[in-house]
PDB file of N, CA and C in Angstrom:
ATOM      1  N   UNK A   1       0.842  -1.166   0.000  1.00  0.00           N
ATOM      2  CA  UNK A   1       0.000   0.000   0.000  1.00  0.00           C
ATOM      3  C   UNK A   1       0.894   1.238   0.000  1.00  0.00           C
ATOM      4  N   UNK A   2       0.493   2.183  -0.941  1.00  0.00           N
ATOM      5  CA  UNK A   2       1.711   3.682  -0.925  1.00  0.00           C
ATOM      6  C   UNK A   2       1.578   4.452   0.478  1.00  0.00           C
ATOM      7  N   UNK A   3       1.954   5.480   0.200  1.00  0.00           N
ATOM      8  CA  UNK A   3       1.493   6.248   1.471  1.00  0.00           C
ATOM      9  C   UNK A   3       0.595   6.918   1.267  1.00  0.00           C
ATOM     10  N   UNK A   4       0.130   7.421   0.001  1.00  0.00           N
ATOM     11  CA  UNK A   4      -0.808   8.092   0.188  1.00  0.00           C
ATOM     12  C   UNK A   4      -2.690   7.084   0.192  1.00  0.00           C
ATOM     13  N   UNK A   5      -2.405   5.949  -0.332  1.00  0.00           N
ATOM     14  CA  UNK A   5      -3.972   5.257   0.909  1.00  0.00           C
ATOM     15  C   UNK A   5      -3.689   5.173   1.694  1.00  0.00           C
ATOM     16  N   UNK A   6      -2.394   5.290   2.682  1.00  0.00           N
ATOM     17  CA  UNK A   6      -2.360   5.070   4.395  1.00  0.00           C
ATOM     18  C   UNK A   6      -3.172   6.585   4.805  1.00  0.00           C
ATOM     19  N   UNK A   7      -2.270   7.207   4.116  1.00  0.00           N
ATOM     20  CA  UNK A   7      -2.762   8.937   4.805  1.00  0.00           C
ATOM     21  C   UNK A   7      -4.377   9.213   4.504  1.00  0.00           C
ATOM     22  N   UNK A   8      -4.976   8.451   3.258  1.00  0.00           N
ATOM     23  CA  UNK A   8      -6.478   8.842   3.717  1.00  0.00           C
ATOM     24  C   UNK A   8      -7.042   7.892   4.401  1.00  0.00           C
ATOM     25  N   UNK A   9      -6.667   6.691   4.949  1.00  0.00           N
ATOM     26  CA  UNK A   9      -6.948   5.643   5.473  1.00  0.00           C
ATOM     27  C   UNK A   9      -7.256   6.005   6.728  1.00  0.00           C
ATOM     28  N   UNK A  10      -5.963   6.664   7.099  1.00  0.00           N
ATOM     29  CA  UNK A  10      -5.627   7.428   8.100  1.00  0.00           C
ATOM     30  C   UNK A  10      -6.796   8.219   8.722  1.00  0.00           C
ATOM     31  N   UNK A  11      -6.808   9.652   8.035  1.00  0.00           N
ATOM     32  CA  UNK A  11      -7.899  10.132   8.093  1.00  0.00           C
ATOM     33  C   UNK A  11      -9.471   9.759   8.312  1.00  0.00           C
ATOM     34  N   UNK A  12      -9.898   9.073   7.494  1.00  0.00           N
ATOM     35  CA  UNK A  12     -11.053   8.368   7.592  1.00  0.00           C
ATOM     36  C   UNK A  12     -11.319   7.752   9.079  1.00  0.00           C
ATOM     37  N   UNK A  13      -9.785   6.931   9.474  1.00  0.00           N
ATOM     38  CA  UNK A  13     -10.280   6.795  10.925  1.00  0.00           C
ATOM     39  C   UNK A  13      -9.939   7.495  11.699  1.00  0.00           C
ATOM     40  N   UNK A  14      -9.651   7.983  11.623  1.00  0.00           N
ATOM     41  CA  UNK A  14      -9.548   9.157  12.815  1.00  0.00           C
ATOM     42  C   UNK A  14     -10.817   9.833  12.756  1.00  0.00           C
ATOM     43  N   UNK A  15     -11.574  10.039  11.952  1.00  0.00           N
ATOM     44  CA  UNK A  15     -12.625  10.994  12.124  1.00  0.00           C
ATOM     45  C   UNK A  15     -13.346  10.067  12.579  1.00  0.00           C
ATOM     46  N   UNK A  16     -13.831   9.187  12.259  1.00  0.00           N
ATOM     47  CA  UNK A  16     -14.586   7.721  12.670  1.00  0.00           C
ATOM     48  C   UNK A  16     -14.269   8.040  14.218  1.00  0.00           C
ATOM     49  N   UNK A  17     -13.031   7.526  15.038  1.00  0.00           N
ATOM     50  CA  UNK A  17     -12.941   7.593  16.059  1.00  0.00           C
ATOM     51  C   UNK A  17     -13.582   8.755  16.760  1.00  0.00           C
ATOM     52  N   UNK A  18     -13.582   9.643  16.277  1.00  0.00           N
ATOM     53  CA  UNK A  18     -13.958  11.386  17.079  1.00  0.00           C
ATOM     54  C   UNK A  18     -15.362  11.073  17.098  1.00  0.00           C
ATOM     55  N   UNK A  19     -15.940  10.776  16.258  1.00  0.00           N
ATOM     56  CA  UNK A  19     -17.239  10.643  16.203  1.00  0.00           C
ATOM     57  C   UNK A  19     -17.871   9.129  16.991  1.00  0.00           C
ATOM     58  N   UNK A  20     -17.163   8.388  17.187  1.00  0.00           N
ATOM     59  CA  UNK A  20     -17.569   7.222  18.117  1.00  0.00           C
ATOM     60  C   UNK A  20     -17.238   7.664  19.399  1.00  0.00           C
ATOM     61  N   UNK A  21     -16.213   8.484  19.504  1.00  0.00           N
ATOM     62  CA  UNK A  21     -15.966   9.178  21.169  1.00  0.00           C
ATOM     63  C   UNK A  21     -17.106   9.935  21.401  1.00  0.00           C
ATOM     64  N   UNK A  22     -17.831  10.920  20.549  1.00  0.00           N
ATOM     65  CA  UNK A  22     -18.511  11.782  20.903  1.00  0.00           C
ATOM     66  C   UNK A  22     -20.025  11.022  21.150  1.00  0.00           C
ATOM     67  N   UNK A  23     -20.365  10.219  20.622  1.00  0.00           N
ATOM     68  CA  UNK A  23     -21.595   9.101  20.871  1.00  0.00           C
ATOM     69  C   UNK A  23     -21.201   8.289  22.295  1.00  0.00           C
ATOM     70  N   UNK A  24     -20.036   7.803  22.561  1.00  0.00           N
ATOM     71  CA  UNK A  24     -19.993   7.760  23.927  1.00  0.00           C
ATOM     72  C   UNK A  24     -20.415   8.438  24.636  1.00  0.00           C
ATOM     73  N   UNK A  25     -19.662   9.802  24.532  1.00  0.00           N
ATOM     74  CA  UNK A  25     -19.846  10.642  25.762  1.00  0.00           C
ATOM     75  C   UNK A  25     -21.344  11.143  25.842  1.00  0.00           C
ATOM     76  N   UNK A  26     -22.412  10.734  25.005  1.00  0.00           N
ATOM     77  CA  UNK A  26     -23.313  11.317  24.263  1.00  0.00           C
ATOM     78  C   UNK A  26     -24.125  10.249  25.519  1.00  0.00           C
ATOM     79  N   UNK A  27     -23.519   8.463  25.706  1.00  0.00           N
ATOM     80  CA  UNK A  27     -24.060   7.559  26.146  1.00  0.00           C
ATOM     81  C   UNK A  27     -24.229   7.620  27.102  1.00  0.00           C
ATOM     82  N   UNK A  28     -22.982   8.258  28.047  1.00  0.00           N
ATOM     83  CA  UNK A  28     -22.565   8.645  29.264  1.00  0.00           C
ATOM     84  C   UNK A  28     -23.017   9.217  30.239  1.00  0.00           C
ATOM     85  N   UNK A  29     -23.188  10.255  29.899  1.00  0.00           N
ATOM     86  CA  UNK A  29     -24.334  11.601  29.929  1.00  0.00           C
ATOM     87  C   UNK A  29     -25.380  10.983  29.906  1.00  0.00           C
ATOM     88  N   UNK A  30     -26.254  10.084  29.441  1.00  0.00           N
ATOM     89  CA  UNK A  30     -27.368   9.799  29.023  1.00  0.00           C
ATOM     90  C   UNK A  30     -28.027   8.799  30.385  1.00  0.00           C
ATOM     91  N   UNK A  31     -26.697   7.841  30.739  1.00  0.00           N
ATOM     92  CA  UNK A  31     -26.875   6.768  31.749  1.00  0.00           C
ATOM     93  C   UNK A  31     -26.461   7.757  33.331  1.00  0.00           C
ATOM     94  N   UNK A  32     -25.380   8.193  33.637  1.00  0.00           N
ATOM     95  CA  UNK A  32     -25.009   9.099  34.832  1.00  0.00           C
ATOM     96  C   UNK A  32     -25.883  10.203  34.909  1.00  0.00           C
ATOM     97  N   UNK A  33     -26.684  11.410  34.170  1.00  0.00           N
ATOM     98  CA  UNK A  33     -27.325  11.924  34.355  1.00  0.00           C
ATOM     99  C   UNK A  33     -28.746  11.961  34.310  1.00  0.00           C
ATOM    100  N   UNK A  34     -29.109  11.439  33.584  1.00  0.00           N
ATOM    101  CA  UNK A  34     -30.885  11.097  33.258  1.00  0.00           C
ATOM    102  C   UNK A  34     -30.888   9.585  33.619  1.00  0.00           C
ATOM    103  N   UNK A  35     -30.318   9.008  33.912  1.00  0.00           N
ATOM    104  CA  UNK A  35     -30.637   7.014  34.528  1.00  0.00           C
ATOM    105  C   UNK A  35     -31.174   6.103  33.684  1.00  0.00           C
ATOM    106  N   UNK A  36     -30.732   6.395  32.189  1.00  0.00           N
ATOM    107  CA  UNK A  36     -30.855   5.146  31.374  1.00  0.00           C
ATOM    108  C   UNK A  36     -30.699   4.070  31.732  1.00  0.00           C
ATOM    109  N   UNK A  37     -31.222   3.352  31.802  1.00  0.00           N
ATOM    110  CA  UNK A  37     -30.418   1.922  32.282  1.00  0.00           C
ATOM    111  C   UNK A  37     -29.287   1.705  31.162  1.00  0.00           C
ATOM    112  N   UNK A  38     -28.295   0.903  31.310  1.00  0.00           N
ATOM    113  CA  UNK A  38     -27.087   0.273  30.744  1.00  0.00           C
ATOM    114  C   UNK A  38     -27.479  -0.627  29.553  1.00  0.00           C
ATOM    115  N   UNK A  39     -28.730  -1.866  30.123  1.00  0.00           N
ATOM    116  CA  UNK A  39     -29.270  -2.640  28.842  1.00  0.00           C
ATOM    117  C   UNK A  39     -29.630  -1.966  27.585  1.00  0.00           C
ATOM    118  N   UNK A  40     -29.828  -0.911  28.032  1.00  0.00           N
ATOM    119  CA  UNK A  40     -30.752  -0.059  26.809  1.00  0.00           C
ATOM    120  C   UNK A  40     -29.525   0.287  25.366  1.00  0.00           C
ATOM    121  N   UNK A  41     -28.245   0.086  26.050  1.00  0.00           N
ATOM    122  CA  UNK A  41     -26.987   0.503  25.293  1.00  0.00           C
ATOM    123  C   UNK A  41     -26.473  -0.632  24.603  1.00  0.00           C
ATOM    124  N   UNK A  42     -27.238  -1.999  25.084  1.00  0.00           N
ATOM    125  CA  UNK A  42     -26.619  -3.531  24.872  1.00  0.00           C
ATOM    126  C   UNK A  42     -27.133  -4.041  23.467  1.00  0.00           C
ATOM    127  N   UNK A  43     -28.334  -3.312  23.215  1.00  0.00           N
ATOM    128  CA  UNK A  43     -29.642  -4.007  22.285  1.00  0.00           C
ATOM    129  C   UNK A  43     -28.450  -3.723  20.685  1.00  0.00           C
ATOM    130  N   UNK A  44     -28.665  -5.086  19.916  1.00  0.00           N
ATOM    131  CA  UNK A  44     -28.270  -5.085  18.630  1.00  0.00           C
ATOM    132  C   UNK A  44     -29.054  -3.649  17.710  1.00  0.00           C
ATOM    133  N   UNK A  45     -30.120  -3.011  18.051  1.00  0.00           N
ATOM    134  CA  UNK A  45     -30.080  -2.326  17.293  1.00  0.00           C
ATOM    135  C   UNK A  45     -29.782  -1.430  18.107  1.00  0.00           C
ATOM    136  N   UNK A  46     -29.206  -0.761  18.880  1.00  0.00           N
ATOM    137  CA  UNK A  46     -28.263   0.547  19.455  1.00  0.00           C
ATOM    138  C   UNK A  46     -27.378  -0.203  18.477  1.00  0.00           C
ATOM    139  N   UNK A  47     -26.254  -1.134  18.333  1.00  0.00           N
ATOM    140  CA  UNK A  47     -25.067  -1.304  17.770  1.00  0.00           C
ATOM    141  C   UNK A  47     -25.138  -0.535  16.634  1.00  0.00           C
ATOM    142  N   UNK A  48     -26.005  -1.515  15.747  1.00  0.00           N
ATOM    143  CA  UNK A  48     -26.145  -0.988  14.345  1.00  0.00           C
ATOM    144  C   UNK A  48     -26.473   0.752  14.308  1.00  0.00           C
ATOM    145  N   UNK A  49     -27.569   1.321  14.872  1.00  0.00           N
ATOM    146  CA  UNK A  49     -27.455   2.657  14.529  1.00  0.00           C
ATOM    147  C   UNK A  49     -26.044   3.767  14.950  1.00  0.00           C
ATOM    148  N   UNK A  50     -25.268   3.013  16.036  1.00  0.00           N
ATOM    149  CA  UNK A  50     -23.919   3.802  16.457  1.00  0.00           C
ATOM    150  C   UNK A  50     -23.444   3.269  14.668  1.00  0.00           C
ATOM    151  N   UNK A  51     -23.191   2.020  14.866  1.00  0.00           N
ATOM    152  CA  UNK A  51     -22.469   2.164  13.335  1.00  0.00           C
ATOM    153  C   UNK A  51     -22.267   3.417  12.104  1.00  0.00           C
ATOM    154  N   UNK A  52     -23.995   3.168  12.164  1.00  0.00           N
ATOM    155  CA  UNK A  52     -24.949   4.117  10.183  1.00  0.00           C
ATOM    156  C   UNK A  52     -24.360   5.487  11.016  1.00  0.00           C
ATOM    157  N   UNK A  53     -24.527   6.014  12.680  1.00  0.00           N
ATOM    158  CA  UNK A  53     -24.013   7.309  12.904  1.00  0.00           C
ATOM    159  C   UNK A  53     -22.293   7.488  12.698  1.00  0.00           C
ATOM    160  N   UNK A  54     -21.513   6.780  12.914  1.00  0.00           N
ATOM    161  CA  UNK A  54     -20.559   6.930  12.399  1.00  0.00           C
ATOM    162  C   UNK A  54     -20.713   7.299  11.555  1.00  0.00           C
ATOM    163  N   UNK A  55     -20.795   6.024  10.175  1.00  0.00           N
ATOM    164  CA  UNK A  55     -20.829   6.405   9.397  1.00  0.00           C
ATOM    165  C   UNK A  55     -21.361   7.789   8.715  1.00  0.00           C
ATOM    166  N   UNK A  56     -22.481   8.247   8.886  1.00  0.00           N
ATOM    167  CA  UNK A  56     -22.744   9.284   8.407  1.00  0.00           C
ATOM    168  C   UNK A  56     -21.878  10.280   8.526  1.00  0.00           C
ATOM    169  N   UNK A  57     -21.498  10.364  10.359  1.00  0.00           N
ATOM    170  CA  UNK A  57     -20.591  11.512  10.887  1.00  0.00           C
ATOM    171  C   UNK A  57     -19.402  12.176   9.905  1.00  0.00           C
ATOM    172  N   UNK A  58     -19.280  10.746   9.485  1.00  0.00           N
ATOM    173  CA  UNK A  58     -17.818  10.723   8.653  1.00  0.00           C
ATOM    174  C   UNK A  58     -17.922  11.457   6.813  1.00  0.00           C
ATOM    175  N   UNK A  59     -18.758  10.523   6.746  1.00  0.00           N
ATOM    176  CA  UNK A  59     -19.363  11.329   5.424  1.00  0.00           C
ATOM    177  C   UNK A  59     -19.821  12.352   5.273  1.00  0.00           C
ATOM    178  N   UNK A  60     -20.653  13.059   6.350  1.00  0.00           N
ATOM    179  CA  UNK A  60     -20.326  14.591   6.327  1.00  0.00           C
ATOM    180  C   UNK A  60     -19.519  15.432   6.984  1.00  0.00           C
ATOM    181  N   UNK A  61     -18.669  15.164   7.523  1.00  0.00           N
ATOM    182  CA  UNK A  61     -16.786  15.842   7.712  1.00  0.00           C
ATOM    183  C   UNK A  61     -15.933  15.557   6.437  1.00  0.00           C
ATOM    184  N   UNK A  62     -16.405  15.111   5.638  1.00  0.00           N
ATOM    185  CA  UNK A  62     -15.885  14.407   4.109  1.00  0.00           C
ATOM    186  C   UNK A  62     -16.635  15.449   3.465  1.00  0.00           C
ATOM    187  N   UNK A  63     -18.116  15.631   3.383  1.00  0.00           N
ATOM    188  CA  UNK A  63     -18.779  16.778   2.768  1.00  0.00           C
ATOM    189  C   UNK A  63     -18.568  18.152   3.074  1.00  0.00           C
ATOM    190  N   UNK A  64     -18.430  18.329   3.913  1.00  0.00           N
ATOM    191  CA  UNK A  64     -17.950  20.043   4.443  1.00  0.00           C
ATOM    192  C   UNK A  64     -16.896  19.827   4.234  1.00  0.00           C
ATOM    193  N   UNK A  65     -15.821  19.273   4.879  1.00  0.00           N
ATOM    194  CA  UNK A  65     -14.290  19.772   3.928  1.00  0.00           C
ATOM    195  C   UNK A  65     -14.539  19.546   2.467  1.00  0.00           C
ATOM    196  N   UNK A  66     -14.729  19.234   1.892  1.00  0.00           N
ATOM    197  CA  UNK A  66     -14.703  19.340   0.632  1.00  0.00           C
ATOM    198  C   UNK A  66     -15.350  20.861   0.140  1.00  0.00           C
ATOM    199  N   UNK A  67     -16.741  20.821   0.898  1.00  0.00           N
ATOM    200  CA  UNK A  67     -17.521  22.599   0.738  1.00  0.00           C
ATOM    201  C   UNK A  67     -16.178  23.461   1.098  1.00  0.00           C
ATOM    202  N   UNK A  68     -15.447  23.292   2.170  1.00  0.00           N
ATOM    203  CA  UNK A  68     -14.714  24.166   2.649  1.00  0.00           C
ATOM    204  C   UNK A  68     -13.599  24.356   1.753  1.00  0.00           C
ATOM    205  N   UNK A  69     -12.881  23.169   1.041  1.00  0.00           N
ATOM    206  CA  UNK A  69     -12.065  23.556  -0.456  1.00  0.00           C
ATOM    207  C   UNK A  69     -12.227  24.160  -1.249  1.00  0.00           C
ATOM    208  N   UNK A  70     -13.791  24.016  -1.450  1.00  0.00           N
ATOM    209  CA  UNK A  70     -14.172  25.116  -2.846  1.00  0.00           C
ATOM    210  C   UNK A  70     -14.503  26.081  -2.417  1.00  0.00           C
ATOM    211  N   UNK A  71     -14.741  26.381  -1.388  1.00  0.00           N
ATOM    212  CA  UNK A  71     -15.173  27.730  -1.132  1.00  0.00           C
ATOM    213  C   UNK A  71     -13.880  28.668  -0.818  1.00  0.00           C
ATOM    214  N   UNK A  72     -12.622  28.191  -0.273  1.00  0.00           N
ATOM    215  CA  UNK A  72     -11.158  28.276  -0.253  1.00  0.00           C
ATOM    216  C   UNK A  72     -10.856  28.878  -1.607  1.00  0.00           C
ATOM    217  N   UNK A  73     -10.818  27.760  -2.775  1.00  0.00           N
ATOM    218  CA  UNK A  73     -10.719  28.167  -3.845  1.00  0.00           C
ATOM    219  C   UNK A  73     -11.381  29.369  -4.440  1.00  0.00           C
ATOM    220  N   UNK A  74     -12.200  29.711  -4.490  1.00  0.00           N
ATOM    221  CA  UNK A  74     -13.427  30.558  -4.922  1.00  0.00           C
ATOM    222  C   UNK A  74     -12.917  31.808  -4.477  1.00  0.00           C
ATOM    223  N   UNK A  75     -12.542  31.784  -3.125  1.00  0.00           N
ATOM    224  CA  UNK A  75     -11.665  32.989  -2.246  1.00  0.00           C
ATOM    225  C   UNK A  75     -10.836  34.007  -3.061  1.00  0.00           C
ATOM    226  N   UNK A  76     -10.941  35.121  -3.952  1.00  0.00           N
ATOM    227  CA  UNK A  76      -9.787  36.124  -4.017  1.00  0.00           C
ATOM    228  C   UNK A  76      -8.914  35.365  -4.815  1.00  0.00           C
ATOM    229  N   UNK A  77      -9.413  34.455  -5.825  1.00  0.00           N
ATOM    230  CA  UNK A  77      -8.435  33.860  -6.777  1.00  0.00           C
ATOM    231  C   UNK A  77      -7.068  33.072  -5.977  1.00  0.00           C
ATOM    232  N   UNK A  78      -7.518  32.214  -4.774  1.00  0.00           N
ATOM    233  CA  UNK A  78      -6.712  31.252  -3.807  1.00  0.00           C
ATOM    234  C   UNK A  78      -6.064  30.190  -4.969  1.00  0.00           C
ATOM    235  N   UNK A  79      -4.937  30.246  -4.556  1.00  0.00           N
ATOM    236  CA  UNK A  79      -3.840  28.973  -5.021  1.00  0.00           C
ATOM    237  C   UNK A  79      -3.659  28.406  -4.021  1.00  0.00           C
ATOM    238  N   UNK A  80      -3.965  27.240  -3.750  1.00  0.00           N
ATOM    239  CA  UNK A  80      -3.098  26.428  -2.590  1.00  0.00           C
ATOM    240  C   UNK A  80      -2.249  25.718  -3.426  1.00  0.00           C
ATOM    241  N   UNK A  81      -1.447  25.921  -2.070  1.00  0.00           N
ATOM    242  CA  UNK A  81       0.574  25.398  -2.820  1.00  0.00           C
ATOM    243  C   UNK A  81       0.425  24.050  -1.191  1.00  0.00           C
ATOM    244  N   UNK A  82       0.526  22.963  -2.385  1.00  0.00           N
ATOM    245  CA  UNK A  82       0.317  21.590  -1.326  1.00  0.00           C
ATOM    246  C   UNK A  82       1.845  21.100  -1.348  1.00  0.00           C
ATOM    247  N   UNK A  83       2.389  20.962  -0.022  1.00  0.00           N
ATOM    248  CA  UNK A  83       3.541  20.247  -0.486  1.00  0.00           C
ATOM    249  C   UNK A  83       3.432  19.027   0.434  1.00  0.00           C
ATOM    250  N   UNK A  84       3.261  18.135  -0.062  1.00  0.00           N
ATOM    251  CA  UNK A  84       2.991  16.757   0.472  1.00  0.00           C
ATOM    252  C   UNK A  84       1.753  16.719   1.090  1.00  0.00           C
ATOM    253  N   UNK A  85       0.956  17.172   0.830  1.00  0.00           N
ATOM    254  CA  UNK A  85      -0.429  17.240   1.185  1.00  0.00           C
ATOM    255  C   UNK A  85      -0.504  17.585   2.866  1.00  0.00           C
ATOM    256  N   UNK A  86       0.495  18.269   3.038  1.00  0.00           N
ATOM    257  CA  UNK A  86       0.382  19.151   4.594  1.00  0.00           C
ATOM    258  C   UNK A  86       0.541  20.524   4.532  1.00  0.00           C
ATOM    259  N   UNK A  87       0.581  21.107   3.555  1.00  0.00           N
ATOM    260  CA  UNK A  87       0.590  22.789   3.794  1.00  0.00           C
ATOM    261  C   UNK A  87      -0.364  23.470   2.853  1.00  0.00           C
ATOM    262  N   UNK A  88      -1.393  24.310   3.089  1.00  0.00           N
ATOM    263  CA  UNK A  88      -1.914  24.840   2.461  1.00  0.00           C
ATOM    264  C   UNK A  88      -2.136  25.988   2.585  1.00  0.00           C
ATOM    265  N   UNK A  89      -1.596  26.766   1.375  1.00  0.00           N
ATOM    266  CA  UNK A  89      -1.390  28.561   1.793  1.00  0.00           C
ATOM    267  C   UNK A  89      -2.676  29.225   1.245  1.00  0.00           C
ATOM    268  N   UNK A  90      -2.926  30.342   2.245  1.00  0.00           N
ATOM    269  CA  UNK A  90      -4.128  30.962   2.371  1.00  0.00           C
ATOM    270  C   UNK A  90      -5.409  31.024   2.394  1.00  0.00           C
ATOM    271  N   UNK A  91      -5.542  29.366   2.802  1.00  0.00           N
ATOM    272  CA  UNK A  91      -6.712  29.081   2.658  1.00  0.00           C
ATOM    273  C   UNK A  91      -7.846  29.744   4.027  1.00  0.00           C
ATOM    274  N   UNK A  92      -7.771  30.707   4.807  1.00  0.00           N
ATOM    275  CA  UNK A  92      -7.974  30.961   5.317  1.00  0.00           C
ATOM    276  C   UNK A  92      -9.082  30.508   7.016  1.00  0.00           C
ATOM    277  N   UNK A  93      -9.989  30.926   7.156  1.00  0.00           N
ATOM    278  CA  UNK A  93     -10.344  30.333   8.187  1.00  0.00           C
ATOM    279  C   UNK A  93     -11.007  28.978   8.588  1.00  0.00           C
ATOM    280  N   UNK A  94     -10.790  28.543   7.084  1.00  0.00           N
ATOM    281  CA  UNK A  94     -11.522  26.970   6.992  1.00  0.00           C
ATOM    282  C   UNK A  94      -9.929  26.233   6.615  1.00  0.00           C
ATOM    283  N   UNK A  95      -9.123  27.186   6.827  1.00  0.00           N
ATOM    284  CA  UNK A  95      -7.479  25.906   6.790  1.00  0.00           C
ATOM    285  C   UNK A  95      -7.649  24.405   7.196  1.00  0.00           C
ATOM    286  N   UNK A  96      -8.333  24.595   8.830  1.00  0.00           N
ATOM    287  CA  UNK A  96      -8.069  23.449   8.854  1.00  0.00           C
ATOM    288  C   UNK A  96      -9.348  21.944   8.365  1.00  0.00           C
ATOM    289  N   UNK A  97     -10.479  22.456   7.415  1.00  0.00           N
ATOM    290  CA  UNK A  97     -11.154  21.645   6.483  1.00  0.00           C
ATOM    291  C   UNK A  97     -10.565  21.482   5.406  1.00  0.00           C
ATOM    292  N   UNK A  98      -9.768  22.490   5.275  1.00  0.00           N
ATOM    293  CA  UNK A  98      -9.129  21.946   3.602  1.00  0.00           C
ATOM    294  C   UNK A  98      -8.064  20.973   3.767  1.00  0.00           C
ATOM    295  N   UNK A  99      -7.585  21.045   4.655  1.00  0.00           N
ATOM    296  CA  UNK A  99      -6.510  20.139   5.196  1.00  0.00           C
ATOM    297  C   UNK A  99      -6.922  18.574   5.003  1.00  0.00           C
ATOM    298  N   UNK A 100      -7.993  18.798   5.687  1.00  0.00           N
ATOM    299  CA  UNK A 100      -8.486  17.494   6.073  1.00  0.00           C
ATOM    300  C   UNK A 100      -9.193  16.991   4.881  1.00  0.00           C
ATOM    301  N   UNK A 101      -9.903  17.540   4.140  1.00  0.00           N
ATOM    302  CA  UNK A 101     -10.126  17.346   2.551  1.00  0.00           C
ATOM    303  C   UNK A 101      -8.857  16.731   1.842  1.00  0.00           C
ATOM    304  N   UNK A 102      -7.785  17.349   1.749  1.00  0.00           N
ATOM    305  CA  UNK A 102      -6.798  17.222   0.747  1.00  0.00           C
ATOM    306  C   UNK A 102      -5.962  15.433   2.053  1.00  0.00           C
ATOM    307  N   UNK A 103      -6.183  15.452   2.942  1.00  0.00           N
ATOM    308  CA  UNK A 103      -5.779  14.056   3.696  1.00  0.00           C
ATOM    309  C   UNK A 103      -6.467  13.225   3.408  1.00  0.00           C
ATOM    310  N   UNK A 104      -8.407  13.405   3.054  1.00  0.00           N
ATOM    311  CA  UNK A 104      -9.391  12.264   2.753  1.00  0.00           C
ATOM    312  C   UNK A 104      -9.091  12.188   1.048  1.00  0.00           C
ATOM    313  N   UNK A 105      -8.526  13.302   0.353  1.00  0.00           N
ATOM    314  CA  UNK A 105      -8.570  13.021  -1.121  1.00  0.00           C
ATOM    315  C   UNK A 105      -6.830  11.960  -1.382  1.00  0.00           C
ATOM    316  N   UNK A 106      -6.349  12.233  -0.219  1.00  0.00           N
ATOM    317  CA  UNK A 106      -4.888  11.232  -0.479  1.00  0.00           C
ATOM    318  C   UNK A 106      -4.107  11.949  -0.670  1.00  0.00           C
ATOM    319  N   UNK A 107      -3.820  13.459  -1.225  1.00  0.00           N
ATOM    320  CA  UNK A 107      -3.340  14.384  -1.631  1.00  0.00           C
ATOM    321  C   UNK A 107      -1.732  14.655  -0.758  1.00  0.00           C
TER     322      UNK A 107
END
């Protein structure tokens, strides 16, 4: 495998992870403060919908950075100058979506 499917490989899980942390803490909150019971977290279909929410999570942090590239681009006639797919000049306050765009595109 090159490096560049590791580096969007990469990416992909990592955002995956952020978004399975944040459904934890989402669970957490849910059982310590309001008294869910615990079983309620056990049932095969909680599994599956944490899954499709990942998933989605991910696919739209994949969709907004990407909005956030073109709209970068679109910017004042923006060049981004990529050098190894870690630097991107002037992309301004969405830097760090384009970043993460140009890591999910392999770039």
């Amino acid at each position: 495998m090159n490096s560049t499917m590791v580096r969007s490989i990469r990416a992909h899980l990592i955002t995956a992870s952020i978004a399975a942390t944040c459904i934890n803490a989402v669970v957490l909150v849910r059982m310590f403060v309001f008294g869910v019971s615990e079983s309620t977290f056990e049932t095969g279909g909680f599994r599956i919908a944490v899954v499709a929410a990942v998933a989605i999570a991910t696919g739209l942090t994949r969709l907004f950075a990407l909005g956030a590239y073109r709209y970068a681009l679109k910017q004042s006639g923006l060049c981004a100058t990529i050098d190894e797919g870690r630097y991107v000049h002037g992309a301004g306050r969405f830097r760090a979506l384009v970043s993460l765009h140009l890591r999910f595109s392999g770039v």
